[in-house]
Structures are given as C-alpha cells and as structure tokens.
Protein backbone atom coordinates (compact mmCIF):
# COMPACT_ATOMS: atom_id res chain seq x y z
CA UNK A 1 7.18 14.52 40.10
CA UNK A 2 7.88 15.87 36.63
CA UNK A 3 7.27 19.52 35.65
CA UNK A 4 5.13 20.70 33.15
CA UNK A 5 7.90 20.59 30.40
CA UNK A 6 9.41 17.47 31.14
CA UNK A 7 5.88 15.87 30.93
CA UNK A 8 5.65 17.20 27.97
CA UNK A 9 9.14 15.96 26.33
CA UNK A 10 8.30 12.82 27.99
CA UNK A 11 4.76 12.45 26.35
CA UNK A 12 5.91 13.54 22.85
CA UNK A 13 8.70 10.46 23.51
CA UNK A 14 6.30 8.04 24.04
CA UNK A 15 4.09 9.02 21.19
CA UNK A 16 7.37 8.88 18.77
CA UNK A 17 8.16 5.16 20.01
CA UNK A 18 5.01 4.25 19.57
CA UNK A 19 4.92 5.32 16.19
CA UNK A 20 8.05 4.56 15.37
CA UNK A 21 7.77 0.51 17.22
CA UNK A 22 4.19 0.03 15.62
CA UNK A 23 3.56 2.53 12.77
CA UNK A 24 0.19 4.47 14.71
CA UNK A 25 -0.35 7.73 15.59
CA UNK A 26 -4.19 7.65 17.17
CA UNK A 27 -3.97 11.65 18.21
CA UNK A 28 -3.53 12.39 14.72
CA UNK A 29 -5.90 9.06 12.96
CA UNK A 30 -2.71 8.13 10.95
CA UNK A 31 -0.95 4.66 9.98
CA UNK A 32 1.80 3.74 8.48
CA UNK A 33 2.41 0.99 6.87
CA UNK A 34 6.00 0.39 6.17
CA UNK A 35 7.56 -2.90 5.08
CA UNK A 36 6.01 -6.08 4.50
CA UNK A 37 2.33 -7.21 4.83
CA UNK A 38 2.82 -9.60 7.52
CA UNK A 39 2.68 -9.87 10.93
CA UNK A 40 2.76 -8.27 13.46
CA UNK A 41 2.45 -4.82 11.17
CA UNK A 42 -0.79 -6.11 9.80
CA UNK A 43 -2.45 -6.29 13.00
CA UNK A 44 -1.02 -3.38 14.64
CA UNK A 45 -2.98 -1.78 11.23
CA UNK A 46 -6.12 -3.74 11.98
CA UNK A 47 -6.29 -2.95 15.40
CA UNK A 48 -5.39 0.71 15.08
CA UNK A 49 -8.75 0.60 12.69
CA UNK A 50 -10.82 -0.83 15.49
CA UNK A 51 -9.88 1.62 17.73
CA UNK A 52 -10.12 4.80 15.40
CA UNK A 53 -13.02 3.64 13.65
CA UNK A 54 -15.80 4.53 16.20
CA UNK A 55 -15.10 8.03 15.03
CA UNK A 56 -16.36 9.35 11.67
CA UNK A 57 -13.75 11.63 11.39
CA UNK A 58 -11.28 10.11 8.60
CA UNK A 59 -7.93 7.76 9.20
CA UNK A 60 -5.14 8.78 7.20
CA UNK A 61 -2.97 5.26 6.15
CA UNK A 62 0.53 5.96 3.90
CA UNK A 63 1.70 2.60 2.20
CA UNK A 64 5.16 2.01 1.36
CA UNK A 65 5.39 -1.85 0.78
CA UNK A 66 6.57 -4.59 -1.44
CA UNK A 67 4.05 -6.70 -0.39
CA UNK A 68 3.45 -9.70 1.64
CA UNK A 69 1.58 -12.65 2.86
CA UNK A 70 -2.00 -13.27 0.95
CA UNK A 71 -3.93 -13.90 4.08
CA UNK A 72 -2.38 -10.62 5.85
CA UNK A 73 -3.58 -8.54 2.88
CA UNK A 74 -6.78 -9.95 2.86
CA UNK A 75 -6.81 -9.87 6.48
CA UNK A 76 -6.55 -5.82 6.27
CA UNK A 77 -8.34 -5.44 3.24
CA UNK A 78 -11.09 -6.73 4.90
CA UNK A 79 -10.51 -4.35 8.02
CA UNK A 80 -10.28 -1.54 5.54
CA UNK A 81 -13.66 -2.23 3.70
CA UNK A 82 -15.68 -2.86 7.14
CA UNK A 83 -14.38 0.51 8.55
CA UNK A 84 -16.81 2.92 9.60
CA UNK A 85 -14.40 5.60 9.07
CA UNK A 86 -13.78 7.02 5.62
CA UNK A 87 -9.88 6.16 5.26
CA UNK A 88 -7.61 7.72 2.92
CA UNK A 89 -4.57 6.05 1.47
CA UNK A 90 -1.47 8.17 0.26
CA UNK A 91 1.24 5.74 -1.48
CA UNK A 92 4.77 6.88 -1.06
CA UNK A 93 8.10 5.10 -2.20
CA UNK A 94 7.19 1.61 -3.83
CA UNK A 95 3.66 0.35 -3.41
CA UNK A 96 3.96 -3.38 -4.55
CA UNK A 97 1.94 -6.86 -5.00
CA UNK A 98 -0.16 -7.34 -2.09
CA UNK A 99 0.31 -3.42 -0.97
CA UNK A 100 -1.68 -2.35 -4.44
CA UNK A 101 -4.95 -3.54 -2.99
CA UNK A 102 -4.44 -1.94 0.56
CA UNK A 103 -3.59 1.57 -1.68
CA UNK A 104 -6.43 0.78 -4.13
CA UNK A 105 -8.97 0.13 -1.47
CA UNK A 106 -8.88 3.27 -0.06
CA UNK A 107 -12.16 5.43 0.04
CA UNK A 108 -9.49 8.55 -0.95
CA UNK A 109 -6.83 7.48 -2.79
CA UNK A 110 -3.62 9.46 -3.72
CA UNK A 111 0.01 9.35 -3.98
CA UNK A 112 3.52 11.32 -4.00
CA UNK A 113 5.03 12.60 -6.82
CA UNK A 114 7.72 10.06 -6.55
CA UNK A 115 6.05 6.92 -5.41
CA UNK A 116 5.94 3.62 -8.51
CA UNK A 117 2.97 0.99 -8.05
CA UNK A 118 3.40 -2.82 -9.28
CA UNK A 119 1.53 -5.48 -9.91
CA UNK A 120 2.43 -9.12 -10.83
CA UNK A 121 1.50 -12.56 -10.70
CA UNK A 122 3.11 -13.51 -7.43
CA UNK A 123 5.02 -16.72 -6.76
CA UNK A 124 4.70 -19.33 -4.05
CA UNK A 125 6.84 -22.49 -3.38
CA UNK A 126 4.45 -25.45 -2.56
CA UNK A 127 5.27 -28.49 -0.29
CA UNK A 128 3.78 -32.12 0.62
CA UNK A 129 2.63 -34.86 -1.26
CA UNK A 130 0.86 -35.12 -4.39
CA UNK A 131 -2.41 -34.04 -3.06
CA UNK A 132 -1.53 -31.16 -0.52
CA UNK A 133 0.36 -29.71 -3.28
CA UNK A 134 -2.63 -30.08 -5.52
CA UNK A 135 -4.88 -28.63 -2.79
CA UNK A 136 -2.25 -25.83 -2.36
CA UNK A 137 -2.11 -25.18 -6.07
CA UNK A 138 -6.20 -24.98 -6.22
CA UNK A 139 -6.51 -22.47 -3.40
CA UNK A 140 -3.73 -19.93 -4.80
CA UNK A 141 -4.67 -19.89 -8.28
CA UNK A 142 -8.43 -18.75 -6.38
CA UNK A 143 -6.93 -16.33 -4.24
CA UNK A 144 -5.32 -14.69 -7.68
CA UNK A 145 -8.35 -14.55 -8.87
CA UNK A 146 -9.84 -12.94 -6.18
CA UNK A 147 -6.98 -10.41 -5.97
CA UNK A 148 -7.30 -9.84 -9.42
CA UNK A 149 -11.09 -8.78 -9.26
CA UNK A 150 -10.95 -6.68 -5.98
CA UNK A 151 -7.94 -4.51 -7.82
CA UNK A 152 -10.74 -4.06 -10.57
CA UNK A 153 -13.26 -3.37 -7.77
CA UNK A 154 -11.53 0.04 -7.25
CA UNK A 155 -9.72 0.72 -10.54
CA UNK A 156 -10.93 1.82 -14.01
CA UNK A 157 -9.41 -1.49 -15.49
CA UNK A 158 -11.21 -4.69 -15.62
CA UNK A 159 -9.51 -8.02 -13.96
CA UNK A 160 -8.64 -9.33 -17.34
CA UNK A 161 -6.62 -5.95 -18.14
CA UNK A 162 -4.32 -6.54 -14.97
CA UNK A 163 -3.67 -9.75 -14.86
CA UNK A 164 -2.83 -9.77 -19.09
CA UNK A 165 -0.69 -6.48 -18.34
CA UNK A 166 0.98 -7.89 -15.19
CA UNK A 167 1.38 -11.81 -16.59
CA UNK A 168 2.84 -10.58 -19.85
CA UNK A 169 4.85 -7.68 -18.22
CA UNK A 170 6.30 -9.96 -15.83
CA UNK A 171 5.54 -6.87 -13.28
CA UNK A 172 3.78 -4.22 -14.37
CA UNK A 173 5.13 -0.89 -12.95
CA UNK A 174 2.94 2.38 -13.07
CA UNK A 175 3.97 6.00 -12.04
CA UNK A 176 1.58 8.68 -10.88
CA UNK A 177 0.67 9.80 -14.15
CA UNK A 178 -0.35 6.03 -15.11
CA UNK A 179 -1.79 5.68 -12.53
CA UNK A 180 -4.20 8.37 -12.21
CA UNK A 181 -4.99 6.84 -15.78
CA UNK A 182 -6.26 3.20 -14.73
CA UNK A 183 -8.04 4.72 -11.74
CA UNK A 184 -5.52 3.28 -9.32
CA UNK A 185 -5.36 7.17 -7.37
CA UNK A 186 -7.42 9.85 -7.89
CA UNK A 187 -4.78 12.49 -7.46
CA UNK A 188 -0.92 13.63 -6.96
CA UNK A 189 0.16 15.04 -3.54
CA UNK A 190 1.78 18.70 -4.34
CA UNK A 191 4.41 19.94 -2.53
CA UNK A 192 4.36 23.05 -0.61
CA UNK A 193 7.38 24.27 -2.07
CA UNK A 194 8.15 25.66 -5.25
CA UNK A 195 10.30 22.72 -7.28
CA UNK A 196 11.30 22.76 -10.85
CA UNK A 197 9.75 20.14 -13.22
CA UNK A 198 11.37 16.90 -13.41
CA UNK A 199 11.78 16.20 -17.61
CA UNK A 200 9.76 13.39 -18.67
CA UNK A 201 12.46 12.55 -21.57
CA UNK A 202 14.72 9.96 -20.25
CA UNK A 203 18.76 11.01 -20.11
CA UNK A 204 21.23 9.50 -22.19
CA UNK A 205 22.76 6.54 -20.86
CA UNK A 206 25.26 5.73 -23.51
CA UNK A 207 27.88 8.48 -23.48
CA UNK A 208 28.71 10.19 -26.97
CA UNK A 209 31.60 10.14 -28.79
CA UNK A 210 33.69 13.20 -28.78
CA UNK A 211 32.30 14.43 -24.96
C-alpha cells in the first residue's frame, strides 16, 4: 500500500511519462505536437482528439514542427476539422511545411513571440517505372494543390498568393508580425513578465573599421 503522498508523486509520474512518451495531457485537454508529422505522433494526436472531443470544453494543441508526411497531415487535419471541440493552436519554435496547416486550421489560432512559420513547395523523390512514376507525379502535384487551397481556407491570402510567395521564395518564412498580417494567427502570446523590446533593426554583421 502507498500513502497518500506517494500516490500522489506516483500519479504526477505517470502523467509526466505520458506526456513526455506521447505528447497528451487529457486532465488538462492539451497536445503537443513536437517533431515530425508522422507516425506514431500523428495518431497519438488523432486519438487524443477522439477521446477529448466528446467534451465541448476546448483542446489546447502547441505545434513545433518541420513538417512531415502528406497523408499524416491530412490525416490530422482532417481529425482537427471533424472535432466537436473548439481547438486552439499556439505555434512555438519553427512551425514548417506540413505543420502550417495543422497551426492554420485551428478554430483559435496564435503564436509565441519567438516562433517563425514556413511554407514551401515540398520535394519528393519518386520511384518505379515510367508509369508509377507518372502516377506518383499526378497525385502529388494534386495533393499541392489541395494543400495550397486549405492554407487559403484559413488565411487572408488566396492559394495563388502562397504558392507564388513560397515557389519564388524558395521557402517563405513569416514572423509573428507577418503573420498576424496574412491571417495565418490571430494574435501574439504575451508574457507574464515584464521584458524589454527586442529592436526590429537588424545588428551589424560586418565589423567596422577602427572598433
């Protein structure tokens, strides 16, 4: 038997792992999604949705990706959009390729004072004969379209704008400020504590002459 306190450490152990091993915290409705859109952290974010969403109360998901796998992002994109539950995305550190449509698609959107968002026009290595790679070539130049549109779905920019910006670009980066701009958040997290302004003119990188 286990007293009341060690119960307690052992509980607040097991709730750590878990979050930690899969990126869920169900007391608290939030998900973390850290690293790549694949598997298995894809469907430890779809499942987690399953499970919280027979509550109206909101789910709380922070992105910090470079992206992933086309199906997995469509996969929880999907999840996302058939949620009961209102779910509110707050992007943190880089929020890349297939992660801007899981921060996009949020019903809140926001993001940390610190955190860059990129788009591009994604790569893929094709292999088989003449026709699978044909057949290959057909369905991802349909799934960029599609990922194209659903990014305008829940921005203020229209398809064309992001895939022009991001094609010509080679990757277009944002920060928070451009971001709020083209609709990609609708607001900043602020920090509890009091922090200086960061200057927005860049420093010298070339030293002078004389110093």
């Amino acid at each position: 038997m286990f007293t009341p306190l060690e119960a307690s450490g052992l509980w607040l152990y097991a709730r750590h792992a878990t979050l930690l091993e899969y990126g869920v915290d169900l007391e608290n409705r939030k998900l973390f999604l850290v690293g790549d859109i694949v598997s298995p952290n894809v469907e430890n974010m779809v499942s987690s949705l399953h499970m919280m969403g027979t509550s109206a109360e909101p789910i709380t998901m922070v992105v910090n990706s470079a992206g992933g796998c086309d199906d997995m992002m469509l996969y929880l994109y999907d999840a996302m959009t058939l949620c009961p539950a209102p779910i509110y995305t707050i992007g943190m550190g880089m929020v890349c390729s297939a992660a801007a449509l899981i921060l996009v698609a949020g019903d809140r959107r926001s993001a940390t004072p610190n955190c860059w968002f990129m788009t591009h026009k994604g790569k893929m290595v094709i292999q088989g004969d003449e026709d699978e790679v044909r057949a290959a070539s057909e369905l991802n130049a349909q799934v960029a379209d599609r990922y194209w549109k659903l990014i305008a779905r829940h921005t203020k920019r229209s398809a064309q704008w992001w895939f022009n910006r991001s094609k010509n670009e080679g990757e277009l980066w944002l920060n928070t400020d451009e971001m709020r701009r083209h609709g990609v958040i609708d607001r900043v997290e602020v920090s509890p504590r009091t922090l200086k302004n960061v200057p927005k003119r860049p420093i010298e990188t070339r030293a002078r002459e004389g110093r």
